[in-house]
C-alpha atoms as a PDB file:
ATOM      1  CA  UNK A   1      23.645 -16.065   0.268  1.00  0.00           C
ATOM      2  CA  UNK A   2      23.868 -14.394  -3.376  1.00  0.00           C
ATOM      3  CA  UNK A   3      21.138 -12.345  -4.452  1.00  0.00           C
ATOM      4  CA  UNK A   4      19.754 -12.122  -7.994  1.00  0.00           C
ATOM      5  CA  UNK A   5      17.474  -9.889  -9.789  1.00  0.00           C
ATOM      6  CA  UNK A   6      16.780 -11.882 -13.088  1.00  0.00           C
ATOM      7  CA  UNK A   7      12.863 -10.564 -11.981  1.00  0.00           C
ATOM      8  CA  UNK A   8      13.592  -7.081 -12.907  1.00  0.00           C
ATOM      9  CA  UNK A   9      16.276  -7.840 -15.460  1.00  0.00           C
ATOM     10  CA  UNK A  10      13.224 -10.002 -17.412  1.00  0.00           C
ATOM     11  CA  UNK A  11      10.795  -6.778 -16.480  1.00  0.00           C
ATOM     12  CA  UNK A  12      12.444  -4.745 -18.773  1.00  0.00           C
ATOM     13  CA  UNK A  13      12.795  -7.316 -21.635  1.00  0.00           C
ATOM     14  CA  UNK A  14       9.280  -9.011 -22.157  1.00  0.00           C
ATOM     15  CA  UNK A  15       9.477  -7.616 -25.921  1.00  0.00           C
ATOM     16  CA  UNK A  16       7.813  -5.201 -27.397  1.00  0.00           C
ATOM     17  CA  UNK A  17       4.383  -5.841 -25.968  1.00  0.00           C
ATOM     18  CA  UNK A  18       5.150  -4.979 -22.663  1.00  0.00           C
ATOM     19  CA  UNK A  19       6.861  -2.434 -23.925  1.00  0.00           C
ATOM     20  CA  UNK A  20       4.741  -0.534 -26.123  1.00  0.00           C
ATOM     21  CA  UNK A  21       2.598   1.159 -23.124  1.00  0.00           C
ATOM     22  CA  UNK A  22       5.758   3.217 -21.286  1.00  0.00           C
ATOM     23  CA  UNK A  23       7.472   3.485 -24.887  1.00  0.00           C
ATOM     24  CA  UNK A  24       4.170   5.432 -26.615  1.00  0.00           C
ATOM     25  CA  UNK A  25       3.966   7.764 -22.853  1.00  0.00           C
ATOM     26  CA  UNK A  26       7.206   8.692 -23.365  1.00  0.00           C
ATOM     27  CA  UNK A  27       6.759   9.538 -26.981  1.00  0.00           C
ATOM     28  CA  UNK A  28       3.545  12.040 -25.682  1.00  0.00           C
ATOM     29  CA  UNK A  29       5.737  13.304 -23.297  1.00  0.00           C
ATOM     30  CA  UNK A  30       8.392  14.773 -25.957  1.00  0.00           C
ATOM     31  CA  UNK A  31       5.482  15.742 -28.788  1.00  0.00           C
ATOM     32  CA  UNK A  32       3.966  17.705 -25.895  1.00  0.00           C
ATOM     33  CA  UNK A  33       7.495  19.642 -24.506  1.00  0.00           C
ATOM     34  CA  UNK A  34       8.118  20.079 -28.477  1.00  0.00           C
ATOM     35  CA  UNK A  35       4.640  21.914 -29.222  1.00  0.00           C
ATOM     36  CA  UNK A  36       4.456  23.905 -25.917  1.00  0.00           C
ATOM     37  CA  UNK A  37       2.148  21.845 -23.887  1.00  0.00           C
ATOM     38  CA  UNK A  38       1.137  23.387 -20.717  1.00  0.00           C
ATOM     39  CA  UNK A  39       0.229  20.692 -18.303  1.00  0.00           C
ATOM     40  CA  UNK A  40       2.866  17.310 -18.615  1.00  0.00           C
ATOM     41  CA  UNK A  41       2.503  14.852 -16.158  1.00  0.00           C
ATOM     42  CA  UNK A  42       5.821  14.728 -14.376  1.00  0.00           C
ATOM     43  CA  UNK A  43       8.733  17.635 -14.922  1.00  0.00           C
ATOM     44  CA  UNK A  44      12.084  18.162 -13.499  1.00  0.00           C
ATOM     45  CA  UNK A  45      14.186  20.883 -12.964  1.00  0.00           C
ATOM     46  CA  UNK A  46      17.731  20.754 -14.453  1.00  0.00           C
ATOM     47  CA  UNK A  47      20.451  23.487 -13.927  1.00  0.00           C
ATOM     48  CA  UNK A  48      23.716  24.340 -15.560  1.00  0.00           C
ATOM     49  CA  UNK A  49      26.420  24.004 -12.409  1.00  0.00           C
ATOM     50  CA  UNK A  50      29.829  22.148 -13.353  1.00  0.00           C
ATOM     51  CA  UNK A  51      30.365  19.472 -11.503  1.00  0.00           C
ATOM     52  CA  UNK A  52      33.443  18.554  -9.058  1.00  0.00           C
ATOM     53  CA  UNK A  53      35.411  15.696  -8.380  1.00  0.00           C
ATOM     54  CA  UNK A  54      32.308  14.191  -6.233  1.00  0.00           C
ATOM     55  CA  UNK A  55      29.486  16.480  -7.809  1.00  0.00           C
ATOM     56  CA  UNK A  56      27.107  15.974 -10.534  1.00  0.00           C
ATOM     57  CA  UNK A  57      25.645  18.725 -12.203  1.00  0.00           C
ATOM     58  CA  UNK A  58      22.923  19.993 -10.373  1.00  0.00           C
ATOM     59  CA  UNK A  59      19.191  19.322 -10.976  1.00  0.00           C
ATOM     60  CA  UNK A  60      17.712  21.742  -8.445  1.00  0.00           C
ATOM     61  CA  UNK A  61      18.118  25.576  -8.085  1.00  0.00           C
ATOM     62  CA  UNK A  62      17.033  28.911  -9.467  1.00  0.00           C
ATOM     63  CA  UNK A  63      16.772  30.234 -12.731  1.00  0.00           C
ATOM     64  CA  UNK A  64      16.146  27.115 -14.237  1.00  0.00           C
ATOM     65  CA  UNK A  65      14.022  25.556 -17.107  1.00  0.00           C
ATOM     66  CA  UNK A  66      11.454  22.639 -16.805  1.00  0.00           C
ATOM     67  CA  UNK A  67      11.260  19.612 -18.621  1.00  0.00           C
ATOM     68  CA  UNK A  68       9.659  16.484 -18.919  1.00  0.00           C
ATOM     69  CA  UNK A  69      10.804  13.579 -16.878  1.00  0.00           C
ATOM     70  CA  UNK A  70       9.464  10.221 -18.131  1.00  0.00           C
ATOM     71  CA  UNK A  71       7.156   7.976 -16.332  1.00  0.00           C
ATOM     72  CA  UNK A  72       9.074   4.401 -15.468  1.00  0.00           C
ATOM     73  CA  UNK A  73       8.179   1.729 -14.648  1.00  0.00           C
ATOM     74  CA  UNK A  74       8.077   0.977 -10.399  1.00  0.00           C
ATOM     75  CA  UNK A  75       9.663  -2.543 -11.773  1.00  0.00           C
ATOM     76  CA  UNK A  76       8.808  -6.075  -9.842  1.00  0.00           C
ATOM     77  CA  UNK A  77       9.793  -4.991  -6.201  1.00  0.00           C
ATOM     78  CA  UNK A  78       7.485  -1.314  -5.416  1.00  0.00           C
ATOM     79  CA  UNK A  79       5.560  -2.435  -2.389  1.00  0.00           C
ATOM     80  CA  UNK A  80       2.542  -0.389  -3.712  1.00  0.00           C
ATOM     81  CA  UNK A  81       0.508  -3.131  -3.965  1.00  0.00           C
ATOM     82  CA  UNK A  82       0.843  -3.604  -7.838  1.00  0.00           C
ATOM     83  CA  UNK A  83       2.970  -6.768  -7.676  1.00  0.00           C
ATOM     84  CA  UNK A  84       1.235  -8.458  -4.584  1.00  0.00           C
ATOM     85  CA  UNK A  85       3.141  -6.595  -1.779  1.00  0.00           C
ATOM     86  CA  UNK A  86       1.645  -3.266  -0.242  1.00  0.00           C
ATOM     87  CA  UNK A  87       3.724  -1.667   2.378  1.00  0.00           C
ATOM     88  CA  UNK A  88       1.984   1.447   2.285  1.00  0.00           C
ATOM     89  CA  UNK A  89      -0.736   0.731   4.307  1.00  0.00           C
ATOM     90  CA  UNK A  90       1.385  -0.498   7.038  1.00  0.00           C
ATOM     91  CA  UNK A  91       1.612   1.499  10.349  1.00  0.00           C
ATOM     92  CA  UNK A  92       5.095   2.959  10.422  1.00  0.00           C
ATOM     93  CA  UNK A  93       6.005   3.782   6.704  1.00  0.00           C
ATOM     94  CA  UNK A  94       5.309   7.528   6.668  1.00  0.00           C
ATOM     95  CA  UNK A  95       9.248   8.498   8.149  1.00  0.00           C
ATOM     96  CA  UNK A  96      12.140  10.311   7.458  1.00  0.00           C
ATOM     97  CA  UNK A  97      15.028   7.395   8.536  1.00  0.00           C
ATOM     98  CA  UNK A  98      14.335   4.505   6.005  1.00  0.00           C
ATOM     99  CA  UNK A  99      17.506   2.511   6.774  1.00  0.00           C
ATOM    100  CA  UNK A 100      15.679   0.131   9.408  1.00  0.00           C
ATOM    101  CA  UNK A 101      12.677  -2.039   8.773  1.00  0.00           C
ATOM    102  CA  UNK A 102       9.432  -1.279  10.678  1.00  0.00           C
ATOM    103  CA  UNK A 103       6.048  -2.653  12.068  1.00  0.00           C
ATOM    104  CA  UNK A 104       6.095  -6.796  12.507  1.00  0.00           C
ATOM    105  CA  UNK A 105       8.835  -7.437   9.739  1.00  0.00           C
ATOM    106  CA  UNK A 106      12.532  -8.574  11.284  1.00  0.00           C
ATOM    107  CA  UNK A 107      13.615  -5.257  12.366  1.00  0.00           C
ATOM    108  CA  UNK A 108      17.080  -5.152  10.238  1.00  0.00           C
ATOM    109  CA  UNK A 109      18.848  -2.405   9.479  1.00  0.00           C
ATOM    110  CA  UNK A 110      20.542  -1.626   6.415  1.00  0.00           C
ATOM    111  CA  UNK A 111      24.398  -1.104   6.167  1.00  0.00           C
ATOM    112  CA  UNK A 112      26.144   1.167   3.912  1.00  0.00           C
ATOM    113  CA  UNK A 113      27.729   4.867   3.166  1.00  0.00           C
ATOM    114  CA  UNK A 114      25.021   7.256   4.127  1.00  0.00           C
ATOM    115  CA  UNK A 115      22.641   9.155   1.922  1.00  0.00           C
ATOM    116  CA  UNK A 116      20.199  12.054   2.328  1.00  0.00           C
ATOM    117  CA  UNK A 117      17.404  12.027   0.041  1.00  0.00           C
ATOM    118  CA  UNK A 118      16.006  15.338  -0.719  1.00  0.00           C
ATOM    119  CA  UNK A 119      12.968  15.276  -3.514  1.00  0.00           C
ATOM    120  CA  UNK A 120      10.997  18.860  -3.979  1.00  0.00           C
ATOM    121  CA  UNK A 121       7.948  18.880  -5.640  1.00  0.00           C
ATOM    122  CA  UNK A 122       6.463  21.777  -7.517  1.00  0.00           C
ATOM    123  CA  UNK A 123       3.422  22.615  -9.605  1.00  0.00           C
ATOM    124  CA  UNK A 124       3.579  22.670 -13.261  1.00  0.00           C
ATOM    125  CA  UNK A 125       0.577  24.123 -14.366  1.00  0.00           C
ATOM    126  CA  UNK A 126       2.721  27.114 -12.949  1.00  0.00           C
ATOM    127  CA  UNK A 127       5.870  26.821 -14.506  1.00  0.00           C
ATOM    128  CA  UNK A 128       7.764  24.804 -12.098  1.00  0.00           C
ATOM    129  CA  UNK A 129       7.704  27.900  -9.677  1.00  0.00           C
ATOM    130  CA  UNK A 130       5.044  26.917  -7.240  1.00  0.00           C
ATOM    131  CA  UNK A 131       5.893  24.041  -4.412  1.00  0.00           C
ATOM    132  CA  UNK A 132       3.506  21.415  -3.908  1.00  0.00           C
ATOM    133  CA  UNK A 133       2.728  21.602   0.043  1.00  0.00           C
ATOM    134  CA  UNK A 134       0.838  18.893   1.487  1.00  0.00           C
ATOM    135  CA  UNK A 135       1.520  16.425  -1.656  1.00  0.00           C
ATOM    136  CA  UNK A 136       3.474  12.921  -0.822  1.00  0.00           C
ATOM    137  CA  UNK A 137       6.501  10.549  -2.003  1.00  0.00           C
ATOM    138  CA  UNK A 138       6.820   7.309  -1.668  1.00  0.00           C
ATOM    139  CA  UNK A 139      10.915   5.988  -2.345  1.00  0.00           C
ATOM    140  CA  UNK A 140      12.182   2.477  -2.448  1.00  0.00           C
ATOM    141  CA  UNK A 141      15.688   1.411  -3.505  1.00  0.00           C
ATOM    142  CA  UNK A 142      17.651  -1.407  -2.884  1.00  0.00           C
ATOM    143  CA  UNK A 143      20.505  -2.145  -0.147  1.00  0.00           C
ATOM    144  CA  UNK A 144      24.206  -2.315  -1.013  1.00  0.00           C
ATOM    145  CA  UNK A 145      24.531  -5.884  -1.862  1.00  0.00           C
ATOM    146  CA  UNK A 146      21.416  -5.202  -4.420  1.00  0.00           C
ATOM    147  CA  UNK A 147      18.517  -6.575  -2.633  1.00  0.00           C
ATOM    148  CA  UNK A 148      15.203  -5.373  -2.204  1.00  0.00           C
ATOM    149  CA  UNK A 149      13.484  -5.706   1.017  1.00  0.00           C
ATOM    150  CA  UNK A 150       9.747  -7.602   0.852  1.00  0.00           C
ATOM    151  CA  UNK A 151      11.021  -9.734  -2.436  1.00  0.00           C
ATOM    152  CA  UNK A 152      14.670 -10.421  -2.231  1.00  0.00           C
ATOM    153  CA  UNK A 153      15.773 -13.800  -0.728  1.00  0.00           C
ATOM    154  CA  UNK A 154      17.334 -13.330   2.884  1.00  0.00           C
ATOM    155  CA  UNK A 155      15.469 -10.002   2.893  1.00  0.00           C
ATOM    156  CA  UNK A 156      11.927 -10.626   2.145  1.00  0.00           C
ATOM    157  CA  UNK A 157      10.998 -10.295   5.461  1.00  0.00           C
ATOM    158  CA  UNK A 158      12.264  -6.611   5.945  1.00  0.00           C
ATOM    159  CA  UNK A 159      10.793  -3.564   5.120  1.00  0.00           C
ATOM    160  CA  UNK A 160      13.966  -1.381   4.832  1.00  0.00           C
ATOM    161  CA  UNK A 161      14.910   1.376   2.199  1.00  0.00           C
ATOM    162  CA  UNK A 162      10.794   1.981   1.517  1.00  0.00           C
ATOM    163  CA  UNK A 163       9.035   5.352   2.894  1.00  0.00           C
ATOM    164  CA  UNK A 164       6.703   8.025   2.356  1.00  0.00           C
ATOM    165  CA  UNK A 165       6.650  11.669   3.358  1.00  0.00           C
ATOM    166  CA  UNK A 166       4.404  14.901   3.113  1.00  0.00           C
ATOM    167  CA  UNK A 167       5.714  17.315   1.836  1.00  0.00           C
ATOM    168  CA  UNK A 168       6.473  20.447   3.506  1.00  0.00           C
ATOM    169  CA  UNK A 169       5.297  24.056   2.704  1.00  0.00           C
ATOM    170  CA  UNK A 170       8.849  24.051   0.137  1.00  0.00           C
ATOM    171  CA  UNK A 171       7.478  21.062  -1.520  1.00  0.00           C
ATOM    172  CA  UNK A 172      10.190  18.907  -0.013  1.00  0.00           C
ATOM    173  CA  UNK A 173      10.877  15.779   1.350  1.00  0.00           C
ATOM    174  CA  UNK A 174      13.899  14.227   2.503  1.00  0.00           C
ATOM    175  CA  UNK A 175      14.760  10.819   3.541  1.00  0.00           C
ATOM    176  CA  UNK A 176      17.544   9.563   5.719  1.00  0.00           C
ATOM    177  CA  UNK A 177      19.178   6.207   4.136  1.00  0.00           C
ATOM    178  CA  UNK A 178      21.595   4.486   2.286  1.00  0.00           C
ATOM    179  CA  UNK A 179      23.497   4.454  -0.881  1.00  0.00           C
ATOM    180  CA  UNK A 180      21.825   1.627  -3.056  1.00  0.00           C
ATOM    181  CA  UNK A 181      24.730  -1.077  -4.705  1.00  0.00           C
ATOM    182  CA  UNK A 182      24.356  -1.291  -8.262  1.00  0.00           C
ATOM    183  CA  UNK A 183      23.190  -4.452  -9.195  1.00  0.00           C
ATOM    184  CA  UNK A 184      23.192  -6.928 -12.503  1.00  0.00           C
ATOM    185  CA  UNK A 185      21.708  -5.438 -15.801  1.00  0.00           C
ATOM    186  CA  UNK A 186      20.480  -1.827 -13.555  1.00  0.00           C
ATOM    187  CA  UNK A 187      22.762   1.265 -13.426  1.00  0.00           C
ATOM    188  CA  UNK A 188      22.156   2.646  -9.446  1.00  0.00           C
ATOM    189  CA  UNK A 189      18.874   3.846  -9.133  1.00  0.00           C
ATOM    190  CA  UNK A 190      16.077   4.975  -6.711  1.00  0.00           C
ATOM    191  CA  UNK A 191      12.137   4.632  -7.401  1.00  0.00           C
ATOM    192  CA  UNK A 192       9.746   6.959  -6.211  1.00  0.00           C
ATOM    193  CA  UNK A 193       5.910   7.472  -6.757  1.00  0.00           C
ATOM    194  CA  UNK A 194       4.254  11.262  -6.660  1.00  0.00           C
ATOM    195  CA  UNK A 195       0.892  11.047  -5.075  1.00  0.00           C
ATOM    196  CA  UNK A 196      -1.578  14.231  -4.858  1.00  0.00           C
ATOM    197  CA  UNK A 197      -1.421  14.052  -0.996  1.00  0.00           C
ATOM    198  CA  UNK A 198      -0.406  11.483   1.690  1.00  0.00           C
ATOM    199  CA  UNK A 199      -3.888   9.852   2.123  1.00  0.00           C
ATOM    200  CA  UNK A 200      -3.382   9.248  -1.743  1.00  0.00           C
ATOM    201  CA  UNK A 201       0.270   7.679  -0.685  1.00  0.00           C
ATOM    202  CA  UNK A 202      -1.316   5.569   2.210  1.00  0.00           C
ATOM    203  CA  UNK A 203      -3.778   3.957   0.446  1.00  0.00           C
ATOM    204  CA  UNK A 204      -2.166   3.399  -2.458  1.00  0.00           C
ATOM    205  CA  UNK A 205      -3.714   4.911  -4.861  1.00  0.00           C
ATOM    206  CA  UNK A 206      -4.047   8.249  -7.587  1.00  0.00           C
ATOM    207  CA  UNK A 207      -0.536   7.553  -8.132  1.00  0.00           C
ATOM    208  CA  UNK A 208       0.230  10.910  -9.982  1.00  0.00           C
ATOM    209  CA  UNK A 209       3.307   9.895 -11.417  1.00  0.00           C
ATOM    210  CA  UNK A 210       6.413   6.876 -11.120  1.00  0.00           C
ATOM    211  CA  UNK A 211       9.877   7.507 -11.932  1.00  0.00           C
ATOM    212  CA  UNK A 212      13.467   6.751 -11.382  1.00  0.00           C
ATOM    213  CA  UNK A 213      16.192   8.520  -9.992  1.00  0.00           C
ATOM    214  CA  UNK A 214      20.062   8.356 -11.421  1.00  0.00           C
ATOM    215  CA  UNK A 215      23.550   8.600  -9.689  1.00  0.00           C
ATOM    216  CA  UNK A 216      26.493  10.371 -11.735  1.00  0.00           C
ATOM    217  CA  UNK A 217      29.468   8.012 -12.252  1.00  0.00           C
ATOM    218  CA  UNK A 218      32.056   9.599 -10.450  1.00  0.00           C
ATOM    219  CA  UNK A 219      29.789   9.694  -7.308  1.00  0.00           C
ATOM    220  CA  UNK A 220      29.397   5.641  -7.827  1.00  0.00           C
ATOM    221  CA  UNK A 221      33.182   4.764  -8.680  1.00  0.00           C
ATOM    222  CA  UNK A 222      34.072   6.923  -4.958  1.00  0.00           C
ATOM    223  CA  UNK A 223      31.314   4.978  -2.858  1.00  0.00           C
ATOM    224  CA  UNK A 224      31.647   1.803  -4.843  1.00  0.00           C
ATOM    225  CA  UNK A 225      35.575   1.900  -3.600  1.00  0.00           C
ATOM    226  CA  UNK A 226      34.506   1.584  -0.296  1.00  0.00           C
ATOM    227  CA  UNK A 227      34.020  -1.512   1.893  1.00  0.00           C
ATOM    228  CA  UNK A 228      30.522  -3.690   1.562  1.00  0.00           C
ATOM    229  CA  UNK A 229      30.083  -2.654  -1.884  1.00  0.00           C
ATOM    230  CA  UNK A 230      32.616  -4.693  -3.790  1.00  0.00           C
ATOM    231  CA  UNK A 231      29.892  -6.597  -5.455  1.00  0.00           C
ATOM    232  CA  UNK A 232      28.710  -3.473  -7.387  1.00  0.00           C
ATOM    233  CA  UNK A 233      32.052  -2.457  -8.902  1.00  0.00           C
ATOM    234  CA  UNK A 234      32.255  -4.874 -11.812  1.00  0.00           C
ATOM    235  CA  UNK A 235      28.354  -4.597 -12.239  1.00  0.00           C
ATOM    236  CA  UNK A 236      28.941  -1.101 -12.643  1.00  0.00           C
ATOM    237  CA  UNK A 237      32.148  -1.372 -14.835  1.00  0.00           C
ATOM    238  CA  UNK A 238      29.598  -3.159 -17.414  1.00  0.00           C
ATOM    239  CA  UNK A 239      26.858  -0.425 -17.378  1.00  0.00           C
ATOM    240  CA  UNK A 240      26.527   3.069 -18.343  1.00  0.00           C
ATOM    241  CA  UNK A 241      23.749   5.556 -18.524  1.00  0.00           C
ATOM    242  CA  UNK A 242      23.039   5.124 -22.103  1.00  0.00           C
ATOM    243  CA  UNK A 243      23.210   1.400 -22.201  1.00  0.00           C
ATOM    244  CA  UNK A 244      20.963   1.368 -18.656  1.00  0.00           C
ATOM    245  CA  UNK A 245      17.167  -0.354 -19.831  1.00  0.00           C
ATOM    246  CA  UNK A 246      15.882   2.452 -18.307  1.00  0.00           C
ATOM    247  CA  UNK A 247      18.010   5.536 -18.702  1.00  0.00           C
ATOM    248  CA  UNK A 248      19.388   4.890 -22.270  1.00  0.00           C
ATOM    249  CA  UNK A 249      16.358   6.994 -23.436  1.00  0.00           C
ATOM    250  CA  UNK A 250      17.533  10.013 -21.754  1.00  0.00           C
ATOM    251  CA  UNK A 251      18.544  10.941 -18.310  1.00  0.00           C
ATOM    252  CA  UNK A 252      19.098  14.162 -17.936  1.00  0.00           C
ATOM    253  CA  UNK A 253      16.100  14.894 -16.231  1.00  0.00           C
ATOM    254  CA  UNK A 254      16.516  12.170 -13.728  1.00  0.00           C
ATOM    255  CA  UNK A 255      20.058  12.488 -12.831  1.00  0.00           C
ATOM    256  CA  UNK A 256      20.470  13.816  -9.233  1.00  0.00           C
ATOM    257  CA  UNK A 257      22.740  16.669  -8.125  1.00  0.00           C
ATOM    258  CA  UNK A 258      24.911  14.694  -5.190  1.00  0.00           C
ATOM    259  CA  UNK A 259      27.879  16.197  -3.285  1.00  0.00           C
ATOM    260  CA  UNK A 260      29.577  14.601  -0.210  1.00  0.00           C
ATOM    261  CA  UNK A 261      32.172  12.095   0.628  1.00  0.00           C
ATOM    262  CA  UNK A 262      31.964   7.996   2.018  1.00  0.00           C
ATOM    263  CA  UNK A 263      33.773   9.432   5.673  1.00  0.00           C
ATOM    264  CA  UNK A 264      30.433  12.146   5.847  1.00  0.00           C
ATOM    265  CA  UNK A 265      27.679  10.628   3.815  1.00  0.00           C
ATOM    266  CA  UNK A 266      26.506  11.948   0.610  1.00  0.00           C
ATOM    267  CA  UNK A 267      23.151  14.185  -0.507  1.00  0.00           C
ATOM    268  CA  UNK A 268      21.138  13.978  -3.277  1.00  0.00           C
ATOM    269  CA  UNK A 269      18.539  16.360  -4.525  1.00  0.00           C
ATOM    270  CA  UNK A 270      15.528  16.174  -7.494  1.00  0.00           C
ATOM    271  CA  UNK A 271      13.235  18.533  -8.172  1.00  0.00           C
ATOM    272  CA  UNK A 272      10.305  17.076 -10.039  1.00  0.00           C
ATOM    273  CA  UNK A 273       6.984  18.670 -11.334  1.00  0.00           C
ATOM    274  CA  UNK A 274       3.566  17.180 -11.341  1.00  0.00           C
END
């Protein structure tokens, strides 16, 4: 059964209306990094490490300099409750392993080249060099055919590839899953939501920040070689980063440091500020 995503090809091109709201947040974003702003409302971490044949440059580490990541938009499928469907206040979503479904839905699993999901959250207000313990995340992505659990037809009834986590005196969470496929009109991607703690996360609300997580190319081409995911490689071959709706703005912020292979799985890590 195919599955299409003219929903959240259409979410990014209602015209400039719809636009004008994340277009004019991003523009305080920048005038704030340019004059010295102390407190933004999401940074990341990016370092200077050359990548490898199957590693991007990294995003994480020491001795690095913050800077601002922009707030997207959770597009039609985030299960927070702003489009209809809330899976956070379901019993069972706070979990590391995201790759079945949970609660009443079908119990599926999702197939595809393994991924570990490591986001670390730190405090801004003290230059990016304080973790965030007892803050939460809240990641959704789609499988490797491009579907999203909850909205996707011959899926809506999972709950796969969504969690939340606390993190951990480091400011980290990590999450056990699968490579997304890259779908129509959306270079590969993961959403997550930064909440001030995971009562926030639960309930859905105080969202402190959304944003969207990129995958380096080279990382994409190796896992898009492999079986199940032949539907992404010519959806991918007409994409880049600075064509992507969301990314063409800037990326570097939001691209992950990832390292692995398809036999072993592959990691990716983000460090984000709020």
């Amino acid at each position: 059964m195919s599955r299409q995503h003219d929903d959240e090809t259409h979410e990014h091109d209602r015209g400039l209306s719809y636009d004008l709201p994340v277009l004019a947040r991003r523009r305080m974003i920048r005038l704030m990094a340019g004059t010295g702003a102390g407190l933004l409302p999401l940074v990341g971490c990016t370092g200077s490490s050359s990548p490898t044949a199957v590693t991007s440059p990294s995003a994480t580490g020491t001795g690095t300099a913050c800077a601002a990541i922009p707030e997207e938009t959770a597009g039609p499928y985030p299960g927070d409750g702003s489009n209809g469907v809330n899976v956070l206040k379901e019993s069972g979503v706070v979990r590391t392993d995201i790759t079945g479904s949970f609660g009443d839905s079908a119990g599926g699993t999702a197939e595809g080249v393994p991924l570990t999901l490591t986001l670390t959250v730190v405090d801004a207000a003290s230059g990016c060099g304080t973790p965030r313990k007892g803050a939460a995340v809240y990641v959704w992505h789609c499988d490797r055919e491009g579907g999203y659990s909850l909205y996707t037809e011959g899926v809506t009834e999972e709950n796969y590839l969504r969690g939340v986590q606390e993190t951990d005196d480091k400011g980290r969470v990590t999450f056990t899953s699968v490579f997304p496929g890259c779908y129509p009109g959306r270079w590969p991607h993961v959403h997550f939501e930064v909440y001030g703690s995971l009562g926030d996360a639960t309930s859905a609300t105080a969202i402190t920040g959304t944003s969207q997580l990129a995958f380096p190319e080279d990382v994409c081409d190796t896992v898009y070689a492999s079986e199940g995911y032949e539907g992404s490689v010519a959806n991918l071959r007409r994409l880049s980063l600075d064509t992507d709706s969301v990314f063409r703005d800037g990326h570097d912020q939001q691209l992950a440091s990832v390292k692995g292979s398809v036999e072993e799985g592959f990691t990716a890590s983000l460090t984000v500020a709020v």
